[in-house]
C-alpha atoms as a PDB file:
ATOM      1  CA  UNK A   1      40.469 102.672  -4.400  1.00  0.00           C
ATOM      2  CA  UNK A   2      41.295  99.001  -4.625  1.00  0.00           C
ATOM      3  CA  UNK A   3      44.197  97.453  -2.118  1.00  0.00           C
ATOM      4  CA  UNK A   4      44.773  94.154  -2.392  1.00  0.00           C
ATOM      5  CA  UNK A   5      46.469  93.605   1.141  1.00  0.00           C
ATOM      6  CA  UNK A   6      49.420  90.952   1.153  1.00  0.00           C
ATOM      7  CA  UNK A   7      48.626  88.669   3.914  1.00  0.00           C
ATOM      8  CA  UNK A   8      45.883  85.605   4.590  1.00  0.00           C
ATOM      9  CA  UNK A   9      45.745  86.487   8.291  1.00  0.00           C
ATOM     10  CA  UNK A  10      41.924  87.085   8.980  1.00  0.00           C
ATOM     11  CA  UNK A  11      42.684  89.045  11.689  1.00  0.00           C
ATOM     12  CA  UNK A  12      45.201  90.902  10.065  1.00  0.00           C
ATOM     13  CA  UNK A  13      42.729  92.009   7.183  1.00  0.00           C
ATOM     14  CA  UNK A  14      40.290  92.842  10.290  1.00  0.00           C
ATOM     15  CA  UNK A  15      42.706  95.666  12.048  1.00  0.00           C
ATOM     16  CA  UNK A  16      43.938  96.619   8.560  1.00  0.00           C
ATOM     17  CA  UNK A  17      40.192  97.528   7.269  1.00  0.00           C
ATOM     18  CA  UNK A  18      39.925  99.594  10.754  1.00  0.00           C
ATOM     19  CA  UNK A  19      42.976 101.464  10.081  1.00  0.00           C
ATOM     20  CA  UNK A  20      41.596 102.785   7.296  1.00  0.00           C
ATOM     21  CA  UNK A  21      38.631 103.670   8.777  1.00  0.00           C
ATOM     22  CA  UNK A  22      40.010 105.607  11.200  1.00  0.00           C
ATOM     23  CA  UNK A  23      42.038 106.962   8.353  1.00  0.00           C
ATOM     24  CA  UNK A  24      39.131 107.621   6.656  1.00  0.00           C
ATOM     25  CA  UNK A  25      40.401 105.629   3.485  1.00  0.00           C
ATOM     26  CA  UNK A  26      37.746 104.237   1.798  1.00  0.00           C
ATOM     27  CA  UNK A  27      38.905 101.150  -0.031  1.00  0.00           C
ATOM     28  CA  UNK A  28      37.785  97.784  -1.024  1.00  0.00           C
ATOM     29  CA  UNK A  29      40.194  95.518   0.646  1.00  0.00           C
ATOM     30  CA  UNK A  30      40.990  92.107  -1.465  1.00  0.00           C
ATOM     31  CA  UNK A  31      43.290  89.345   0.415  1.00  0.00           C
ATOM     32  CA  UNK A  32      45.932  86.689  -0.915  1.00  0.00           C
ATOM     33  CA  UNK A  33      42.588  84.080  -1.058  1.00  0.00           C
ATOM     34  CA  UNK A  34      40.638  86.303  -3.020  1.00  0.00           C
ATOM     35  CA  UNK A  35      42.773  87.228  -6.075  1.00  0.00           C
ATOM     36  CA  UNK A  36      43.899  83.093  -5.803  1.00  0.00           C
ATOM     37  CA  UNK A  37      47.565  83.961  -4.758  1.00  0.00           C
ATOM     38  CA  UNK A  38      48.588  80.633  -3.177  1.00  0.00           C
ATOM     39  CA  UNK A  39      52.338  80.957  -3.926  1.00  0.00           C
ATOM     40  CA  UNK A  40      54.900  80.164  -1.329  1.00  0.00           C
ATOM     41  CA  UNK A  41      57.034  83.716  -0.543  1.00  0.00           C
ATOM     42  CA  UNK A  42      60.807  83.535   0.840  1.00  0.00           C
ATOM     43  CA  UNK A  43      61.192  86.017   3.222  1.00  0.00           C
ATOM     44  CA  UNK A  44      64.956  86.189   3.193  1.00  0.00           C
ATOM     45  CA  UNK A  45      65.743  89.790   3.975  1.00  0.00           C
ATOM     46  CA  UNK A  46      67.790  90.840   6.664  1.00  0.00           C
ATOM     47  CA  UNK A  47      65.579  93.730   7.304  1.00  0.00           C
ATOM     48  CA  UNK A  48      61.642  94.661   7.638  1.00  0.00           C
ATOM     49  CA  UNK A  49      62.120  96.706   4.679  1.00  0.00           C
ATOM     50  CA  UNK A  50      63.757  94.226   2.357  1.00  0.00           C
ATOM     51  CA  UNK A  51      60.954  91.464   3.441  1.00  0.00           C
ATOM     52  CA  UNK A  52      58.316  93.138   3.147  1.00  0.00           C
ATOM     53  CA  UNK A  53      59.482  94.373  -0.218  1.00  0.00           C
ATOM     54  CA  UNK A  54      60.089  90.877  -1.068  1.00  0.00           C
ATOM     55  CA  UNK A  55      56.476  90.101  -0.505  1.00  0.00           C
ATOM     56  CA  UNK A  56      55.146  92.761  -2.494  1.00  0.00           C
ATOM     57  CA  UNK A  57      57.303  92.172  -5.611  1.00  0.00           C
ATOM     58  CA  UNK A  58      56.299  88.669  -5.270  1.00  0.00           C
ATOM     59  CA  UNK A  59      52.630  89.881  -5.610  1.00  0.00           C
ATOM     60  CA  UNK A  60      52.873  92.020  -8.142  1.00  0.00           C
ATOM     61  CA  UNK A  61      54.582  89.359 -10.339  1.00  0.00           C
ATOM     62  CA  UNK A  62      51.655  87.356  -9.786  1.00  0.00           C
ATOM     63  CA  UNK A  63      49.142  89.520 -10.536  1.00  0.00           C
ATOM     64  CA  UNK A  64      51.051  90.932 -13.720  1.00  0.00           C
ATOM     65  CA  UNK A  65      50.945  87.439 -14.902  1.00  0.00           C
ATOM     66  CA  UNK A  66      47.260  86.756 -14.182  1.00  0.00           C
ATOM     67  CA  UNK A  67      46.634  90.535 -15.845  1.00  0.00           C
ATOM     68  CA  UNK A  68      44.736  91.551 -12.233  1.00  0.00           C
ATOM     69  CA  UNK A  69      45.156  95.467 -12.269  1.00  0.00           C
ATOM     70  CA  UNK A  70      43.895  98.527 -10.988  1.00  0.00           C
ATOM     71  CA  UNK A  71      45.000  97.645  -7.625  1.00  0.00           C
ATOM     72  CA  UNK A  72      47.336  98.808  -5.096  1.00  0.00           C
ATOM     73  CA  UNK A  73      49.332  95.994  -3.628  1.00  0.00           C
ATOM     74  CA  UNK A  74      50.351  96.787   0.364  1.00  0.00           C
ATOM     75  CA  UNK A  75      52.480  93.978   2.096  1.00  0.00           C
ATOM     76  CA  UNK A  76      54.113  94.539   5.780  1.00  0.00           C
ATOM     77  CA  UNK A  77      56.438  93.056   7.541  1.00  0.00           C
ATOM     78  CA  UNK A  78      56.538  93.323  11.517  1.00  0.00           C
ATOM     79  CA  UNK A  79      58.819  92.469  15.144  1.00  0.00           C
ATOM     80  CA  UNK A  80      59.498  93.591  18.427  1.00  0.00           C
ATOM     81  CA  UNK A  81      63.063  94.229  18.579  1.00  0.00           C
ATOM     82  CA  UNK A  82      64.568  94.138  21.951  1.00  0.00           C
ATOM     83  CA  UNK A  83      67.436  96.341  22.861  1.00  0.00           C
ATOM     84  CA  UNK A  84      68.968  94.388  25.578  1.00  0.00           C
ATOM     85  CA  UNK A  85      69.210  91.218  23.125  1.00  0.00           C
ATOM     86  CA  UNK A  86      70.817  93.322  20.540  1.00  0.00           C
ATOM     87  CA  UNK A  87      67.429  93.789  18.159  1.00  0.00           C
ATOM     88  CA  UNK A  88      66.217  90.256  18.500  1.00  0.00           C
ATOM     89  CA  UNK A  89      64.013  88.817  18.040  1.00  0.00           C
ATOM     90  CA  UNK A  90      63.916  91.407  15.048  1.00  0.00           C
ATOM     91  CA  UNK A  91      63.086  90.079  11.370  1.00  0.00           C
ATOM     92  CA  UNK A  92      63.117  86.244  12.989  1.00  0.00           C
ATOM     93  CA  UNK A  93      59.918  87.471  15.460  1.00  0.00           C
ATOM     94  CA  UNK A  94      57.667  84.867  14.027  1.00  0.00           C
ATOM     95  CA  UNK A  95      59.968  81.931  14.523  1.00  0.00           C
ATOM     96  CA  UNK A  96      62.037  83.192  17.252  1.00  0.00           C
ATOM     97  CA  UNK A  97      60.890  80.010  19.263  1.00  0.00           C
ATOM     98  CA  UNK A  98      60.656  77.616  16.421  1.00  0.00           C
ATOM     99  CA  UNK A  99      58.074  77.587  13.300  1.00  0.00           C
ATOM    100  CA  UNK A 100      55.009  77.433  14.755  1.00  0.00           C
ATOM    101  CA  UNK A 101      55.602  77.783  18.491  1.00  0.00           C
ATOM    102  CA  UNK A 102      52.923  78.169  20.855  1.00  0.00           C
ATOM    103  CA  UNK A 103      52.573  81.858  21.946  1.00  0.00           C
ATOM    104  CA  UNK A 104      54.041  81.099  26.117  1.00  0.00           C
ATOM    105  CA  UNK A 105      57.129  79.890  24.467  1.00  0.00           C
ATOM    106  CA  UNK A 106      58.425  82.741  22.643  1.00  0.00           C
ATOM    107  CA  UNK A 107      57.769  84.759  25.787  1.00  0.00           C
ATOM    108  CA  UNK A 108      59.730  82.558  27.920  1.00  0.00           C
ATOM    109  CA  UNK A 109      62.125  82.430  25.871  1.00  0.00           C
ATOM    110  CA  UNK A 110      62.325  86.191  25.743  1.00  0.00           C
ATOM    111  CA  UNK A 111      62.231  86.273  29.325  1.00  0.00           C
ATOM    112  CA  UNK A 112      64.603  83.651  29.793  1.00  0.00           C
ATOM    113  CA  UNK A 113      66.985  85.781  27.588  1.00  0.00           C
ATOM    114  CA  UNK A 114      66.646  88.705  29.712  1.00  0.00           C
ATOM    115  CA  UNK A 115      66.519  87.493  33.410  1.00  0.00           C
ATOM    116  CA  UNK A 116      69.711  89.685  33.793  1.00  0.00           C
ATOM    117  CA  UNK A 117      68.297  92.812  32.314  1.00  0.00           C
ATOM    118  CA  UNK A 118      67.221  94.654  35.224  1.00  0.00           C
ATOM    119  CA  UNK A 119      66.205  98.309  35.320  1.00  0.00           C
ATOM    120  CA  UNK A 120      63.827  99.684  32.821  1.00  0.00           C
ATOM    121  CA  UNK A 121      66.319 101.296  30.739  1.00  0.00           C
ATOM    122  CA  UNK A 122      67.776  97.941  30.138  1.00  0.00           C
ATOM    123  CA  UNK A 123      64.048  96.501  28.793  1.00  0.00           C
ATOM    124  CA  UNK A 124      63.736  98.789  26.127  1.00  0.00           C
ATOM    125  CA  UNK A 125      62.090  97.400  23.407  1.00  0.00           C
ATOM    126  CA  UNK A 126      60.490  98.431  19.887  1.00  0.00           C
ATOM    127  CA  UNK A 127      57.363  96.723  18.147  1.00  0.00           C
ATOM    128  CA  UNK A 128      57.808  98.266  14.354  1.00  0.00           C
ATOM    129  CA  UNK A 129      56.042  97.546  11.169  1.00  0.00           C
ATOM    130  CA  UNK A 130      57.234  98.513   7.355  1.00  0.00           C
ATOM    131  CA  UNK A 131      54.566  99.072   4.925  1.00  0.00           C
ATOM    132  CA  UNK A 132      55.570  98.602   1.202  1.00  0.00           C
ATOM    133  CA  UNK A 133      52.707  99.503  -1.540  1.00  0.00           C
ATOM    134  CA  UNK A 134      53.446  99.149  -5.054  1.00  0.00           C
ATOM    135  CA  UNK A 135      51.079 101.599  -7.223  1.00  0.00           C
ATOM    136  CA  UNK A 136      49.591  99.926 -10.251  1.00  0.00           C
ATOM    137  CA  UNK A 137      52.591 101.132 -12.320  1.00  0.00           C
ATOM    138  CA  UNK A 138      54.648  99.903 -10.585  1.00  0.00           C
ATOM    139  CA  UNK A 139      56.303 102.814  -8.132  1.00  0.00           C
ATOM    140  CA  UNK A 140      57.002 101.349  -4.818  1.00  0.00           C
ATOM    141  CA  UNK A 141      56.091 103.347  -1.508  1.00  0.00           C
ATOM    142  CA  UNK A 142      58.035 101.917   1.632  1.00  0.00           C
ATOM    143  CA  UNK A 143      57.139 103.364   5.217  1.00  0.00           C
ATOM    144  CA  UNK A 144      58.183 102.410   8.621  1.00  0.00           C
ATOM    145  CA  UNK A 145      55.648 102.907  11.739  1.00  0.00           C
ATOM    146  CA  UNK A 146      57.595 102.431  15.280  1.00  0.00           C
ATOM    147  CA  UNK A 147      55.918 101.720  18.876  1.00  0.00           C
ATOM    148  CA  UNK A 148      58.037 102.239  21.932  1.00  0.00           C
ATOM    149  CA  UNK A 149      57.710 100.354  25.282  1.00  0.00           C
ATOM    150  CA  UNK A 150      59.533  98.059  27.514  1.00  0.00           C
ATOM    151  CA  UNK A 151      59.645  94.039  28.228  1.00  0.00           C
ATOM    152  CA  UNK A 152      57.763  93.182  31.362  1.00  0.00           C
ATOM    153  CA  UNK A 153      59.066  90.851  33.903  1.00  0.00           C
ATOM    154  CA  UNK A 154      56.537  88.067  33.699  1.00  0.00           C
ATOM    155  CA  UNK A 155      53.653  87.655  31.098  1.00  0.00           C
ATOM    156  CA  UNK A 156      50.228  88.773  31.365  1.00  0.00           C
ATOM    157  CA  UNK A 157      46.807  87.728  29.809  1.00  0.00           C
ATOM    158  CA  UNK A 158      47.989  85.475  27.270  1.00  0.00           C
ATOM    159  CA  UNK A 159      46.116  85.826  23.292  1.00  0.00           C
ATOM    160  CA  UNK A 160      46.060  88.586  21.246  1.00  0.00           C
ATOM    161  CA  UNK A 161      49.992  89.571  19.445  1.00  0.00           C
ATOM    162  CA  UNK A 162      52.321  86.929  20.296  1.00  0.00           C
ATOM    163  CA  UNK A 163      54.417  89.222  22.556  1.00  0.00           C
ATOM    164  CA  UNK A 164      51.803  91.835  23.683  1.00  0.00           C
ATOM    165  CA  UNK A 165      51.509  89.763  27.257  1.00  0.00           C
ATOM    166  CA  UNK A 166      55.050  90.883  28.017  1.00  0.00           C
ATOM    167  CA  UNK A 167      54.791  94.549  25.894  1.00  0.00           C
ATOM    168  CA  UNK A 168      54.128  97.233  28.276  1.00  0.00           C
ATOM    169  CA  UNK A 169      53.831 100.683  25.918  1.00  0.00           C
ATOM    170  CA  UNK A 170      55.698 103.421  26.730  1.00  0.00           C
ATOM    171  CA  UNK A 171      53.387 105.953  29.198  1.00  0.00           C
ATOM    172  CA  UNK A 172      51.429 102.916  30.651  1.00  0.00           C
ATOM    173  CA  UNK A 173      52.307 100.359  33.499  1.00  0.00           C
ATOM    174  CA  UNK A 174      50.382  97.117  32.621  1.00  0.00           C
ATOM    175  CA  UNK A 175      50.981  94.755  29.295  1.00  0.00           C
ATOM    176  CA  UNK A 176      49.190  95.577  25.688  1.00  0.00           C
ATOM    177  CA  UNK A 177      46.992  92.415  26.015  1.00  0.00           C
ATOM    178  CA  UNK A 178      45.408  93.688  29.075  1.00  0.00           C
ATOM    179  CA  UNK A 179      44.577  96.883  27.765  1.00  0.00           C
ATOM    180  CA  UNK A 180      41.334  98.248  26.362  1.00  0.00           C
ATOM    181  CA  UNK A 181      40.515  98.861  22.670  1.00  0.00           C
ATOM    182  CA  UNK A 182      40.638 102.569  23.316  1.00  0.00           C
ATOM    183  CA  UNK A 183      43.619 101.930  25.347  1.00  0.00           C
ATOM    184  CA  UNK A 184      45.290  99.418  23.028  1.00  0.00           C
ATOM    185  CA  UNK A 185      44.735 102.038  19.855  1.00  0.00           C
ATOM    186  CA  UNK A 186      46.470 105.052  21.769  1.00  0.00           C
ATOM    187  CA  UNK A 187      49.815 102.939  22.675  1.00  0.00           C
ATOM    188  CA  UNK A 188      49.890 100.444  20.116  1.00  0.00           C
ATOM    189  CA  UNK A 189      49.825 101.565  16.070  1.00  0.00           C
ATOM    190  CA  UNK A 190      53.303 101.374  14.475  1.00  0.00           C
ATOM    191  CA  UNK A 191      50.910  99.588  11.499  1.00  0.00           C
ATOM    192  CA  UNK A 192      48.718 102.751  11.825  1.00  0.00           C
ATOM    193  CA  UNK A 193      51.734 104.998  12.019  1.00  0.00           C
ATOM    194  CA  UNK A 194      53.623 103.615   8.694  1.00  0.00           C
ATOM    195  CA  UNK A 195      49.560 103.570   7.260  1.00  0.00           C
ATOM    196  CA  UNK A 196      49.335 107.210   7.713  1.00  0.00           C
ATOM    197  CA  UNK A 197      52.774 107.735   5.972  1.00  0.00           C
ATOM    198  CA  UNK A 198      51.869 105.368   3.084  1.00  0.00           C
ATOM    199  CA  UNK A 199      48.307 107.539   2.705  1.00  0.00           C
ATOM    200  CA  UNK A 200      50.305 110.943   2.380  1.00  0.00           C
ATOM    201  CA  UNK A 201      51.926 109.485  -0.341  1.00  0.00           C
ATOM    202  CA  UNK A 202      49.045 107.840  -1.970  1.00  0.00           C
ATOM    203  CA  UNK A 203      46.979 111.155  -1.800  1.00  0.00           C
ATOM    204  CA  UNK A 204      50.109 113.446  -3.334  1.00  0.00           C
ATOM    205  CA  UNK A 205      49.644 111.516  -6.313  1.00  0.00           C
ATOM    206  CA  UNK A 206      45.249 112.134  -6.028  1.00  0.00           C
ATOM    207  CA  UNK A 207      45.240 108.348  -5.265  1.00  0.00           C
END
């Protein structure tokens, strides 16, 4: 199996290539760089679904057009959305601080947004991740993968997902990015989750 997976994110392609592994999908991963896609995508969608449908349509225009087949094309589209601020910061989780913004101001600016949210129940949060593969003729697979938790008062170790120093999965008591791998792989896999659902699908049709 050949996936060409729709993002130039090294790291990305790096916890994408272990899902599969631990999937046991064995697949030649190919990035945006490596089949030459250097086309800017608009995502406009007002959901996870329709973006990351958006990306993989784009893709499979492109390689259509440069007659690059035999592949199947997976694009995602990820957030944390926040109950207490109504699903923000939702489809706009990149940019909810600005373009670019470094990583301690999108969490202030989370926190700042929910200095009146007090209990627990009131933190609720949701990091979730829709997986769209299109199938080399075309049929579209979309999947959504969901990881529950709640948003810490104050940030922890900073790196790692831009909000994981202020997501604290549901079962555990301290922040993703202080968490071990084994730790971090038990709580945190809504990419792993909508994976799984996408590979049911891909091996009902002996893909």
């Amino acid at each position: 199996m050949k996936i060409i997976y729709g993002t130039g994110n090294k790291d990305k392609v790096v916890a994408f290539r272990k899902i599969l592994k631990n999937l046991h999908i064995d697949a030649e991963v190919e990035t945006l760089k490596d089949i030459g896609f250097d086309r800017e995508i608009i995502e406009d969608g007002k959901t996870f679904e329709e973006n990351s449908q958006i990306k993989a349509k784009a893709i499979k225009e492109y390689c259509n057009e440069k007659d690059i087949h035999g592949r199947i094309i997976i694009t995602d589209d990820a957030g944390l959305c926040i109950d207490y601020l109504n699903g923000d910061p939702g489809v706009h989780t990149a940019r909810y601080a600005g373009d670019h913004a470094p990583q301690i101001d999108s969490i202030n600016k989370v926190l700042e947004n929910m200095k009146d949210a007090k209990g627990d129940e009131e933190r609720k949060c949701t990091f979730v991740c829709v997986l769209t593969a299109i199938l080399d003729d075309g049929e579209m697979i979309v999947k959504r993968g969901e990881c529950f938790g709640r948003i810490a008062k104050e940030a922890g170790k900073l790196g790692g997902l831009t909000y994981s120093p202020i997501f604290i999965p549901e079962g555990f008591e301290k922040p993703m990015s202080e968490m071990d791998e084994e730790e971090y792989a038990e709580s945190h896999n809504h990419r792993e989750k909508a994976m799984r659902m996408i590979a049911k699908e891909l091996k009902k049709r002996n893909l």
